[in-house]
C-alpha atoms as a PDB file:
ATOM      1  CA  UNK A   1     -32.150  71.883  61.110  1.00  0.00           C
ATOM      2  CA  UNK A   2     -35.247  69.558  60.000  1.00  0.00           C
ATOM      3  CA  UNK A   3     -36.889  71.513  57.642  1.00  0.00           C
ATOM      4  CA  UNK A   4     -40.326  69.510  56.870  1.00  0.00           C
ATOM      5  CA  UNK A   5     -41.538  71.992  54.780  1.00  0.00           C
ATOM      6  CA  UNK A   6     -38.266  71.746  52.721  1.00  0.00           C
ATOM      7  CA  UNK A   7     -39.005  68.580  51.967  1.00  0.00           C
ATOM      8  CA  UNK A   8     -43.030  67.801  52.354  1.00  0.00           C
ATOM      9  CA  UNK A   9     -44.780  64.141  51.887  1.00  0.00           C
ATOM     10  CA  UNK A  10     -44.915  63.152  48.472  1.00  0.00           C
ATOM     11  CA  UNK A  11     -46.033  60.589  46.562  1.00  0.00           C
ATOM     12  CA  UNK A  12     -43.750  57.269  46.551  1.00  0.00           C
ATOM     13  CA  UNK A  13     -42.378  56.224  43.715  1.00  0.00           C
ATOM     14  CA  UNK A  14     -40.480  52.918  43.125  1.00  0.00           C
ATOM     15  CA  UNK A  15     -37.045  54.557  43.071  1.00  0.00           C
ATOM     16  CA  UNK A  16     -37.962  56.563  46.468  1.00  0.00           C
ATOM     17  CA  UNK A  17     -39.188  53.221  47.926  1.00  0.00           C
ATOM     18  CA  UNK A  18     -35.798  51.341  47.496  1.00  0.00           C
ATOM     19  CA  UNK A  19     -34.083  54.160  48.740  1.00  0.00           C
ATOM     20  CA  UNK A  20     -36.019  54.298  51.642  1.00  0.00           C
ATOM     21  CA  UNK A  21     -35.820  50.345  51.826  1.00  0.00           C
ATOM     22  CA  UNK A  22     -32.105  50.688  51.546  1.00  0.00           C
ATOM     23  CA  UNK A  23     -31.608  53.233  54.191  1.00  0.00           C
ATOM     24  CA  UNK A  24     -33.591  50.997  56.543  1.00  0.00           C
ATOM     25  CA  UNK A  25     -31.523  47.810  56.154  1.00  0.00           C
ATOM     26  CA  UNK A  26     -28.752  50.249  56.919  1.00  0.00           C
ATOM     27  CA  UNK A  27     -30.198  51.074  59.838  1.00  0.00           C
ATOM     28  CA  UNK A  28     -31.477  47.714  60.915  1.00  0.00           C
ATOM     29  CA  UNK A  29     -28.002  46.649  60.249  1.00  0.00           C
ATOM     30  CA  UNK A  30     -25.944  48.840  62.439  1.00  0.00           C
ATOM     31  CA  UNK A  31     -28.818  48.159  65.696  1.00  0.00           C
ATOM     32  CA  UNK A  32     -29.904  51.314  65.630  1.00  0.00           C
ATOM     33  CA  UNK A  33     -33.832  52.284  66.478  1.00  0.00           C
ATOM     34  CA  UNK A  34     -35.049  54.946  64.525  1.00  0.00           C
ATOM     35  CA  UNK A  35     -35.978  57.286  68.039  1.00  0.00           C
ATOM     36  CA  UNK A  36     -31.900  57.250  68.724  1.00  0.00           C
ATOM     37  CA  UNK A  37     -31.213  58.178  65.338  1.00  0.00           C
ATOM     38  CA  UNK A  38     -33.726  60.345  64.462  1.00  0.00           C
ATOM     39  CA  UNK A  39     -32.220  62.000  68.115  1.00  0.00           C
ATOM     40  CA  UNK A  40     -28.984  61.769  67.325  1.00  0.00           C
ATOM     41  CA  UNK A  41     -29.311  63.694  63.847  1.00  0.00           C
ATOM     42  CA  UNK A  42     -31.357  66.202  65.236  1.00  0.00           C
ATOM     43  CA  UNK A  43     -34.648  65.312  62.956  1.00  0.00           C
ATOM     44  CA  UNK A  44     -37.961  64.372  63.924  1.00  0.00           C
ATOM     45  CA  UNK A  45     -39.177  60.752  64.281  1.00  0.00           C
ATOM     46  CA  UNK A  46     -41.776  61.365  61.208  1.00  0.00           C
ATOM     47  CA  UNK A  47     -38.984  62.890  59.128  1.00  0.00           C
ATOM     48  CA  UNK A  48     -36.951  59.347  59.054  1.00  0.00           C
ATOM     49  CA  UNK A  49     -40.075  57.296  59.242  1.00  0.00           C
ATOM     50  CA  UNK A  50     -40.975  59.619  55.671  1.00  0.00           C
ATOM     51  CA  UNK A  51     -37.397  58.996  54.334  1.00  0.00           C
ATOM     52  CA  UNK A  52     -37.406  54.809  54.947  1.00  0.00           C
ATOM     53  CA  UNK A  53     -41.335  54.880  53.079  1.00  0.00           C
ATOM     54  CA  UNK A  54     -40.237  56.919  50.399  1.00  0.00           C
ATOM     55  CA  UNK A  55     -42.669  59.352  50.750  1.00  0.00           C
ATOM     56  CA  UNK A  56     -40.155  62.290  51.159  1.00  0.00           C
ATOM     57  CA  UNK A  57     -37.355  63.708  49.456  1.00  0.00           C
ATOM     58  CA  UNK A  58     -33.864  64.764  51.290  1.00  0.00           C
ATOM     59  CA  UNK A  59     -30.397  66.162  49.941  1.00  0.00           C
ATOM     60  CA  UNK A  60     -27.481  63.769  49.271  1.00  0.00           C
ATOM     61  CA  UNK A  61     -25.904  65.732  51.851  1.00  0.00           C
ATOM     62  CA  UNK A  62     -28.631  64.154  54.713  1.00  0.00           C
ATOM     63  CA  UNK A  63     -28.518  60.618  53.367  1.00  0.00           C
ATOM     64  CA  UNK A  64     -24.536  60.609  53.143  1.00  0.00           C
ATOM     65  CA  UNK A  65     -25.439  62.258  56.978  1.00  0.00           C
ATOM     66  CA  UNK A  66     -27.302  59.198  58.155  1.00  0.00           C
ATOM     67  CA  UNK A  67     -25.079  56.828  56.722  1.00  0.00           C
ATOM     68  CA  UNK A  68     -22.240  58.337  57.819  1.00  0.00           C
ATOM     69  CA  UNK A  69     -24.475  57.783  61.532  1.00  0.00           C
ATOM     70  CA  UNK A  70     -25.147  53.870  60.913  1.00  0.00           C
ATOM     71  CA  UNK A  71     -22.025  53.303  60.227  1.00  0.00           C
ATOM     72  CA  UNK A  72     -21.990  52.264  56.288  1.00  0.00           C
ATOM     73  CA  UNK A  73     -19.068  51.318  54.557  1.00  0.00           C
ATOM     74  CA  UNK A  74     -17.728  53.003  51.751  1.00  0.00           C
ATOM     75  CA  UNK A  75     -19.298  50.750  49.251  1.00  0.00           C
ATOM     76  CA  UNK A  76     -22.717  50.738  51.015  1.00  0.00           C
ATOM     77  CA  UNK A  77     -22.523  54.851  50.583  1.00  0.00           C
ATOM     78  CA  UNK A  78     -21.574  54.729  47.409  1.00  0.00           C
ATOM     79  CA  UNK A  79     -24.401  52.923  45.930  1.00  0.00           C
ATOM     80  CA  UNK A  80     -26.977  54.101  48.014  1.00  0.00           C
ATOM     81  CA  UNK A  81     -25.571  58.137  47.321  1.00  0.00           C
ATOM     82  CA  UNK A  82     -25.608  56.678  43.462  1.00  0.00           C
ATOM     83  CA  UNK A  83     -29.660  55.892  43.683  1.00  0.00           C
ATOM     84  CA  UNK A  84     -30.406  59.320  45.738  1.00  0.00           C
ATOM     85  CA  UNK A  85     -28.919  60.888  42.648  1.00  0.00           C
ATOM     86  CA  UNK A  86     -30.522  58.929  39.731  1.00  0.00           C
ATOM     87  CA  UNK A  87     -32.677  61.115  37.502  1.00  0.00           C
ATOM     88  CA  UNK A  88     -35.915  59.712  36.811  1.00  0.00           C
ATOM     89  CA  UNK A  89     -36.375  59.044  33.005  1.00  0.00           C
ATOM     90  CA  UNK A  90     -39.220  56.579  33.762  1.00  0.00           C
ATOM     91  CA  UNK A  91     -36.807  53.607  33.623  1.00  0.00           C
ATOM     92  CA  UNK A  92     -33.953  51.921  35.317  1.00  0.00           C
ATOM     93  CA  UNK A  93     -31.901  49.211  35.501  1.00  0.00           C
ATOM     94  CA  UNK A  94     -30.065  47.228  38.572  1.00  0.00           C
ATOM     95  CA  UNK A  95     -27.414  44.625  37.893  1.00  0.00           C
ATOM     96  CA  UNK A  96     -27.200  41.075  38.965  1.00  0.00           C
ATOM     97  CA  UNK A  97     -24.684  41.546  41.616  1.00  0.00           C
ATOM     98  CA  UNK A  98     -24.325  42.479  44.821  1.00  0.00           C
ATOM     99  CA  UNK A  99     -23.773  45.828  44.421  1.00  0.00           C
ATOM    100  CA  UNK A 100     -26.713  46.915  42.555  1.00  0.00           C
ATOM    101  CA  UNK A 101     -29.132  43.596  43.011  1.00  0.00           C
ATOM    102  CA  UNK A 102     -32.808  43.813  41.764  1.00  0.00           C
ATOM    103  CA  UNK A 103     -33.486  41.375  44.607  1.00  0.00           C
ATOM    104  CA  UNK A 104     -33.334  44.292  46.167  1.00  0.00           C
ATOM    105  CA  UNK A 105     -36.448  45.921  44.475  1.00  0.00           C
ATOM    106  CA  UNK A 106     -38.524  42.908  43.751  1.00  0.00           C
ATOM    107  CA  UNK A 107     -38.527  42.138  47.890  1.00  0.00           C
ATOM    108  CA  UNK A 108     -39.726  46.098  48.511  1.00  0.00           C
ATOM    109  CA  UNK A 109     -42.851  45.693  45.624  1.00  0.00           C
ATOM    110  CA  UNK A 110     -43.351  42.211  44.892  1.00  0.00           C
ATOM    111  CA  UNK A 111     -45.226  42.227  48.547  1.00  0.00           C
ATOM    112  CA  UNK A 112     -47.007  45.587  48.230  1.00  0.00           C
ATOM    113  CA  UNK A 113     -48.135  45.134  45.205  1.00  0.00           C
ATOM    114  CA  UNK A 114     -51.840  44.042  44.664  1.00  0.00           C
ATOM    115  CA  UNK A 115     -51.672  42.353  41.515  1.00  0.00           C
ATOM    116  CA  UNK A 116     -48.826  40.199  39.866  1.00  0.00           C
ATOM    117  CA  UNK A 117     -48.701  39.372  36.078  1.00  0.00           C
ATOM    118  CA  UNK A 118     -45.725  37.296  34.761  1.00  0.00           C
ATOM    119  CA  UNK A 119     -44.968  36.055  31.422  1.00  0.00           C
ATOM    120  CA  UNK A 120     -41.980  33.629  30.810  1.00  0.00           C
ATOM    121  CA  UNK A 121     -41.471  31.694  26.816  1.00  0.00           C
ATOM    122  CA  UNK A 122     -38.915  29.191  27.414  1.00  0.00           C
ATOM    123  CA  UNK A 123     -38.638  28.634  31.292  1.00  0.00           C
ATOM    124  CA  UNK A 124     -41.444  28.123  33.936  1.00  0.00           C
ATOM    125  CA  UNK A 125     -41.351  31.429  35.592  1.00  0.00           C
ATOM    126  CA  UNK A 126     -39.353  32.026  38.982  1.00  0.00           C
ATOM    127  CA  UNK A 127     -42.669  32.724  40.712  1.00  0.00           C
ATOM    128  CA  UNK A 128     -43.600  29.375  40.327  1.00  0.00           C
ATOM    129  CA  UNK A 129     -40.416  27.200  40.266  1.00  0.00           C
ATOM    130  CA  UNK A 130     -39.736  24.344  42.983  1.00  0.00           C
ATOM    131  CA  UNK A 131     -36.682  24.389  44.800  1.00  0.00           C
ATOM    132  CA  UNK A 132     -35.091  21.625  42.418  1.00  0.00           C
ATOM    133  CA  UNK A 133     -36.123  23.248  39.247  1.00  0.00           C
ATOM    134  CA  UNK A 134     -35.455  26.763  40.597  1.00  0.00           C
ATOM    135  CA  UNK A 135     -31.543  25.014  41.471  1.00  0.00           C
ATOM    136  CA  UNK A 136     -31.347  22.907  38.223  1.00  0.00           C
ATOM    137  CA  UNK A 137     -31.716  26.110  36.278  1.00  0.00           C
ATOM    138  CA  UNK A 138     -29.106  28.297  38.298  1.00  0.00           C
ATOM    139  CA  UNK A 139     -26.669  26.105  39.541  1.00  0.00           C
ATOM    140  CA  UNK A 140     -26.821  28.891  42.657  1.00  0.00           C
ATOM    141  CA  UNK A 141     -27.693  27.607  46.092  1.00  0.00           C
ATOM    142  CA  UNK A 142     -27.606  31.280  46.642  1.00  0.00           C
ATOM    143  CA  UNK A 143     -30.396  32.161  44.212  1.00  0.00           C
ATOM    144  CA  UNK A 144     -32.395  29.376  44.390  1.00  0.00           C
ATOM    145  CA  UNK A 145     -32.770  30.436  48.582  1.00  0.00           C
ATOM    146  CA  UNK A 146     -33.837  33.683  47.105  1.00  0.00           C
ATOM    147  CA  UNK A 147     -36.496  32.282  44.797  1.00  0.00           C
ATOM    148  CA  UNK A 148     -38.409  30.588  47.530  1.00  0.00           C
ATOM    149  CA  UNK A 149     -38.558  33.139  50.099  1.00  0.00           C
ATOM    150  CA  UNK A 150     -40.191  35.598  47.010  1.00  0.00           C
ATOM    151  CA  UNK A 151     -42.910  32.656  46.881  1.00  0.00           C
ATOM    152  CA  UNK A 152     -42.977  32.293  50.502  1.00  0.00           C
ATOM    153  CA  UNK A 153     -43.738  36.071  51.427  1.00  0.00           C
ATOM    154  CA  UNK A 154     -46.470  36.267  48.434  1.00  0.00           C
ATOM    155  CA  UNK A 155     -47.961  33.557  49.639  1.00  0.00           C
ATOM    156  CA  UNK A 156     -48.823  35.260  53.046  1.00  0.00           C
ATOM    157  CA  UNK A 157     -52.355  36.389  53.979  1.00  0.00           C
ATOM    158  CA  UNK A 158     -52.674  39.646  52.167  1.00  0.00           C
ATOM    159  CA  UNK A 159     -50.427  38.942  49.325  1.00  0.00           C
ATOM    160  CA  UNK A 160     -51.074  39.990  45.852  1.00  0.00           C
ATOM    161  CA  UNK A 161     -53.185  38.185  43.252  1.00  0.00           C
ATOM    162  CA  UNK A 162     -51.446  36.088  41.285  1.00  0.00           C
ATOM    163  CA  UNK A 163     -51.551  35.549  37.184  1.00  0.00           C
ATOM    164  CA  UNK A 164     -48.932  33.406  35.807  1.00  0.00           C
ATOM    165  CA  UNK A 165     -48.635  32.747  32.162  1.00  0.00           C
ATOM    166  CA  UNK A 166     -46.073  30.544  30.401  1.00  0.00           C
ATOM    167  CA  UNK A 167     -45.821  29.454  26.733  1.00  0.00           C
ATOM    168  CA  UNK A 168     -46.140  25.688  26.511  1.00  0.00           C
ATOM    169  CA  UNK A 169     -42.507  25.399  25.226  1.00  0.00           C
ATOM    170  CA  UNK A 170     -41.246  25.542  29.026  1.00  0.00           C
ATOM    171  CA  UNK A 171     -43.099  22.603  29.897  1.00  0.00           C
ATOM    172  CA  UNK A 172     -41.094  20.833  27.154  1.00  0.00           C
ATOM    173  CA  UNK A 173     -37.918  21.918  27.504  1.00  0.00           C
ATOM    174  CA  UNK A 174     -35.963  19.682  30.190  1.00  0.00           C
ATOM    175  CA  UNK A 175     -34.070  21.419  33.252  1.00  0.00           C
ATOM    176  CA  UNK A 176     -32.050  19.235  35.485  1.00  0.00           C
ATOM    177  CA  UNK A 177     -33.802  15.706  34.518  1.00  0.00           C
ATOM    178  CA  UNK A 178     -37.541  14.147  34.376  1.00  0.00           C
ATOM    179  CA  UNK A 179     -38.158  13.588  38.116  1.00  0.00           C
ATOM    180  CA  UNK A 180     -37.719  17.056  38.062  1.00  0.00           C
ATOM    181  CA  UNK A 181     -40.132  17.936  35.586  1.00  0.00           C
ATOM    182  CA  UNK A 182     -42.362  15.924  37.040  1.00  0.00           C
ATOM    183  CA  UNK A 183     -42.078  17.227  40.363  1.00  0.00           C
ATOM    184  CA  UNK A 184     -42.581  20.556  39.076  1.00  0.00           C
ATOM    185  CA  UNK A 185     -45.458  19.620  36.618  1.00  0.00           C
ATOM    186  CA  UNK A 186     -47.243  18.400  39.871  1.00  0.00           C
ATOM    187  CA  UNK A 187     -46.779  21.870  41.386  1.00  0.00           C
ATOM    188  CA  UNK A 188     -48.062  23.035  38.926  1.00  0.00           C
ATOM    189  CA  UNK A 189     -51.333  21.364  39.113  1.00  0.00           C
ATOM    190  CA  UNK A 190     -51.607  22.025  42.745  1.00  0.00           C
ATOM    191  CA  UNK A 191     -51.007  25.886  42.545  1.00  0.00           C
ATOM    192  CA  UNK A 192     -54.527  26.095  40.115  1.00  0.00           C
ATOM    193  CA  UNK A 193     -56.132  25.370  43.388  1.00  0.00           C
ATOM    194  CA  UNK A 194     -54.237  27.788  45.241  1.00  0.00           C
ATOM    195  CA  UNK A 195     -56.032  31.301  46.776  1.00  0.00           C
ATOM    196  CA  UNK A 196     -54.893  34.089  44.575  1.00  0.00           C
ATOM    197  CA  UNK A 197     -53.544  32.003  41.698  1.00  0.00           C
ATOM    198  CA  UNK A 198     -53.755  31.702  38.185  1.00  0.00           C
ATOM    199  CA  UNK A 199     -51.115  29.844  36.574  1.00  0.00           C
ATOM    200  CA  UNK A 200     -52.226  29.375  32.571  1.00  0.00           C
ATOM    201  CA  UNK A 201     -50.789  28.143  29.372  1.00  0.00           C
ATOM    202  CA  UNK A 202     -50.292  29.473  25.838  1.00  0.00           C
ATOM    203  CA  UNK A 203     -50.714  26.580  23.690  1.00  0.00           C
ATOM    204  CA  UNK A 204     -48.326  25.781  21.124  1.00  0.00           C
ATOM    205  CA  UNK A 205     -50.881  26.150  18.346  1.00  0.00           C
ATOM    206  CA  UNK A 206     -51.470  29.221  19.557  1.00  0.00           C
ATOM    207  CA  UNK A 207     -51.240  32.551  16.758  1.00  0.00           C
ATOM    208  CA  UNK A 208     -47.602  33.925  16.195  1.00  0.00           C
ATOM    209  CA  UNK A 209     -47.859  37.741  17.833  1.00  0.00           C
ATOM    210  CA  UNK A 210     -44.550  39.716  19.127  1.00  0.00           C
ATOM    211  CA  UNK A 211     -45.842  39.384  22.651  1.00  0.00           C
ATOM    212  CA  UNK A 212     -44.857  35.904  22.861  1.00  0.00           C
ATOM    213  CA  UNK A 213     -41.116  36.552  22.433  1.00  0.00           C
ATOM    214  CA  UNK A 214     -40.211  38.414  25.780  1.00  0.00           C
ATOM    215  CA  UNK A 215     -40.745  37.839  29.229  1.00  0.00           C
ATOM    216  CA  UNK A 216     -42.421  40.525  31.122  1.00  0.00           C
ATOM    217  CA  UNK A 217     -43.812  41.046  34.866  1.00  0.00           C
ATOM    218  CA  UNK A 218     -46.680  43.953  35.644  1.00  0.00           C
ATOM    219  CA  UNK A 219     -47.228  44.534  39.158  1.00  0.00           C
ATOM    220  CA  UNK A 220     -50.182  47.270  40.283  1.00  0.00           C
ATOM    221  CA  UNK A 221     -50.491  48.719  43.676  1.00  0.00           C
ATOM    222  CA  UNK A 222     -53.128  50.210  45.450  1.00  0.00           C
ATOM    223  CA  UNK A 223     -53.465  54.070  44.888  1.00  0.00           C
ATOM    224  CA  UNK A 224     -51.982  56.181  44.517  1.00  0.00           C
ATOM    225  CA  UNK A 225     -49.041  54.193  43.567  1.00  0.00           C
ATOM    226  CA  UNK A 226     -48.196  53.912  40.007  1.00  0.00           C
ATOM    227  CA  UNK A 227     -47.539  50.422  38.667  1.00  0.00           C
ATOM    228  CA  UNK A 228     -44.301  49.205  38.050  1.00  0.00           C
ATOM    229  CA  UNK A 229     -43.199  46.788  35.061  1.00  0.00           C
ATOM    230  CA  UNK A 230     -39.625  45.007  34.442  1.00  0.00           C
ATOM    231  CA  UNK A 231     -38.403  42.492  32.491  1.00  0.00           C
ATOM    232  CA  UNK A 232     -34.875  40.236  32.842  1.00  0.00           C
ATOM    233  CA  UNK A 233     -31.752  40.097  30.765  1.00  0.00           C
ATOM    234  CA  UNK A 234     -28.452  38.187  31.592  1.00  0.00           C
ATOM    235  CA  UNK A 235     -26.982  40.732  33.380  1.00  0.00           C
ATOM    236  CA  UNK A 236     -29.976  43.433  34.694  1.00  0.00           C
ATOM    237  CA  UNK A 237     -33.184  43.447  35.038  1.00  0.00           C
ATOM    238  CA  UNK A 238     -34.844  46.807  33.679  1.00  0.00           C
ATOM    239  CA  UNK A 239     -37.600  48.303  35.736  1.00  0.00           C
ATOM    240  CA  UNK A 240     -39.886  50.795  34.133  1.00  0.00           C
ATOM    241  CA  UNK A 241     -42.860  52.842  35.304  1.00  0.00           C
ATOM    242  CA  UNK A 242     -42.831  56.033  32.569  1.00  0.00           C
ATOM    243  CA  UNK A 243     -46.985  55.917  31.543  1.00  0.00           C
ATOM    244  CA  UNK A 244     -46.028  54.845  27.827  1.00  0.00           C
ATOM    245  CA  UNK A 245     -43.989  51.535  29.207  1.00  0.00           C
ATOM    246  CA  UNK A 246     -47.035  50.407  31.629  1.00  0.00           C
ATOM    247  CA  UNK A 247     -49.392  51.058  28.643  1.00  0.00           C
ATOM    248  CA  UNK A 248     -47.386  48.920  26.765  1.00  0.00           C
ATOM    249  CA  UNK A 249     -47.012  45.956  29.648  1.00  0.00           C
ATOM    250  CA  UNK A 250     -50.601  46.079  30.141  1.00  0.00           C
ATOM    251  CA  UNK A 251     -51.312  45.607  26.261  1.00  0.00           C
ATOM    252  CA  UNK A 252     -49.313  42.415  25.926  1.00  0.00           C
ATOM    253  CA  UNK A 253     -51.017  41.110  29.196  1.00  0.00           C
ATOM    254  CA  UNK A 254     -54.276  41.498  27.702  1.00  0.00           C
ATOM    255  CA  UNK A 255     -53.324  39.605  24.514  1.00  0.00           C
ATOM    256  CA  UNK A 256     -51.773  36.537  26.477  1.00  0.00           C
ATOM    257  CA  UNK A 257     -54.818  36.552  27.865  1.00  0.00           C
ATOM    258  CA  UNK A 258     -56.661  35.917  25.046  1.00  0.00           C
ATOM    259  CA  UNK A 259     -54.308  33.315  23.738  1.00  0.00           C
ATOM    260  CA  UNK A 260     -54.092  31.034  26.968  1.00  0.00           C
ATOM    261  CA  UNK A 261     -56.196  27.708  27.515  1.00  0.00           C
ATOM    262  CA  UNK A 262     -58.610  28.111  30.358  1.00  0.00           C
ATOM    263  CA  UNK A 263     -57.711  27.406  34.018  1.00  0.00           C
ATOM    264  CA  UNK A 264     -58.854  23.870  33.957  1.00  0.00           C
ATOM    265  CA  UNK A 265     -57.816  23.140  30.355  1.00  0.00           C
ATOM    266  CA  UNK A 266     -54.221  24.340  31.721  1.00  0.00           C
ATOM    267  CA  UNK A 267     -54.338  22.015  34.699  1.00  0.00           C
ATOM    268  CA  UNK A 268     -55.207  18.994  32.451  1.00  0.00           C
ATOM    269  CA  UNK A 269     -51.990  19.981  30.499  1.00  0.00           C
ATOM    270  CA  UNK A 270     -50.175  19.974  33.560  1.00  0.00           C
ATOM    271  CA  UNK A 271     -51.042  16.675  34.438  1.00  0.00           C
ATOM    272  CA  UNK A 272     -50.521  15.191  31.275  1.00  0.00           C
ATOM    273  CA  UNK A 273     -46.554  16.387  31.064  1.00  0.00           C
ATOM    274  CA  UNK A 274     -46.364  15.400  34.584  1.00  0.00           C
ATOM    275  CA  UNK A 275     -48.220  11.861  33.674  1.00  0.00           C
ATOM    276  CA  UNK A 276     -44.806  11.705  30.933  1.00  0.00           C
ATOM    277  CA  UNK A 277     -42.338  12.168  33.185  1.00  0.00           C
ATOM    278  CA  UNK A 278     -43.249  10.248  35.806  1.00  0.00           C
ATOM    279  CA  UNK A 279     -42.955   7.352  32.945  1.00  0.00           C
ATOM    280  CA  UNK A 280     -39.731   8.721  31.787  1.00  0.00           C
ATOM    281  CA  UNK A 281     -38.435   8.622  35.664  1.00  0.00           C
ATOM    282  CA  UNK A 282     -39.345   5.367  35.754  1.00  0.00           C
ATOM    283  CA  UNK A 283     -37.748   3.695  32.537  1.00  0.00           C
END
């Protein structure tokens, strides 16, 4: 029976989002419109519309229902039954692989999201990386696909602001070779022009502080959604969105921002490195 006020709207939160977001691509993936399956399940249109938003709770027992509809393998059900069940602690993880891919949750927020801050030390940040510096990096044709949709889709008309800081060490620090660099250097110029960007630099005289170590992405949402944080290891990335862990993101974004040059200063720096390499490319 569709019990609504079992279940009643809710407030999303980033877990109930990807759920929804996963059941979806189920969905999409099998052919199926929502009218036949909301039919064929016996709930109402708005229920499953609710479910795919995240802005309404169900039982395992109804999500291992609809999957069972669409179709899913066994693999598919077991993951997606796995993040139905996850307790919320305020943070979670999702591995680089297939199976659990944080892909995944970046392309469900990254283009919601109304305002993107990234931090990266040693690497220019993913957000920002052309296609041969993005590949040069990863060695993953895969991946480096991946990385240029992301800037693609938050590039569209309504997209989030932008604010990209990166330490000037990652401007030094060669990946792949210097027609590279330079290639990216020049985007980097360019993207100080670009609507909605900020791309700025922490100079390398700039005072030692712990924030500078890690690299870190905020992203805020219109309300009532919460903000979301993560940051990147080898293996996972670790999403958080507790109240202490966003207090904590947005503290270290407000330092970096006292520590980078200003906007113009930054392009000038940009051109200079790129100015380098395009010597270096050339000898």
């Amino acid at each position: 029976m569709d019990s609504e006020e079992k279940h009643p709207a809710r407030l999303s939160t980033a877990r109930s989002r990807e759920l929804g977001e996963e059941l979806r691509r189920v969905r999409h993936g099998a052919g199926m419109s929502s009218v036949f399956v909301a039919e064929a399940l016996g709930w109402s249109l708005g229920k499953l519309s609710k479910l795919e938003t995240g802005t309404r709770g169900t039982s395992p027992w109804e999500i291992g229902t609809l999957l069972g509809r669409c179709g899913a393998d066994k693999p598919t059900r077991d993951r997606i039954l796995s993040l139905a069940c996850e307790t919320d602690v305020g943070s979670f993880l999702r591995l680089h692989d297939p199976s659990s891919d944080a892909l995944t949750m970046l392309s469900v927020h990254e283009p919601a999201a109304g305002t993107v801050a990234t931090y990266e030390p040693m690497v220019i940040p993913s957000l920002a990386q052309t296609e041969d510096y993005a590949y040069a990096l990863t060695k993953d044709r895969e991946a480096t696909h991946a990385r240029m949709t992301r800037q693609e889709v938050l590039r569209r008309p309504g997209g989030p602001e932008m604010v990209i800081y990166l330490h000037e060490a990652a401007l030094r620090i060669v990946v792949g070779d210097a027609k590279v660099m330079r290639d990216q250097l020049l985007r980097l110029t360019l993207m100080g022009a670009w609507a909605k960007f900020s791309v700025r630099v922490i100079p390398l005289n700039a005072p030692s502080h712990e924030v500078l170590r890690n690299a870190a992405t905020l992203m805020t949402f219109p309300e009532p959604m919460k903000p979301l944080a993560y940051g990147e290891t080898e293996f996972a990335t670790v999403f958080h969105d507790s109240p202490e862990a966003i207090e904590a993101y947005e503290a270290k974004m407000r330092h970096l921002d006292r520590l980078v040059l200003t906007p113009a200063q930054s392009r000038d720096l940009f051109a200079r490195w790129a100015d380098a390499y395009d010597r270096d490319s050339r000898s």
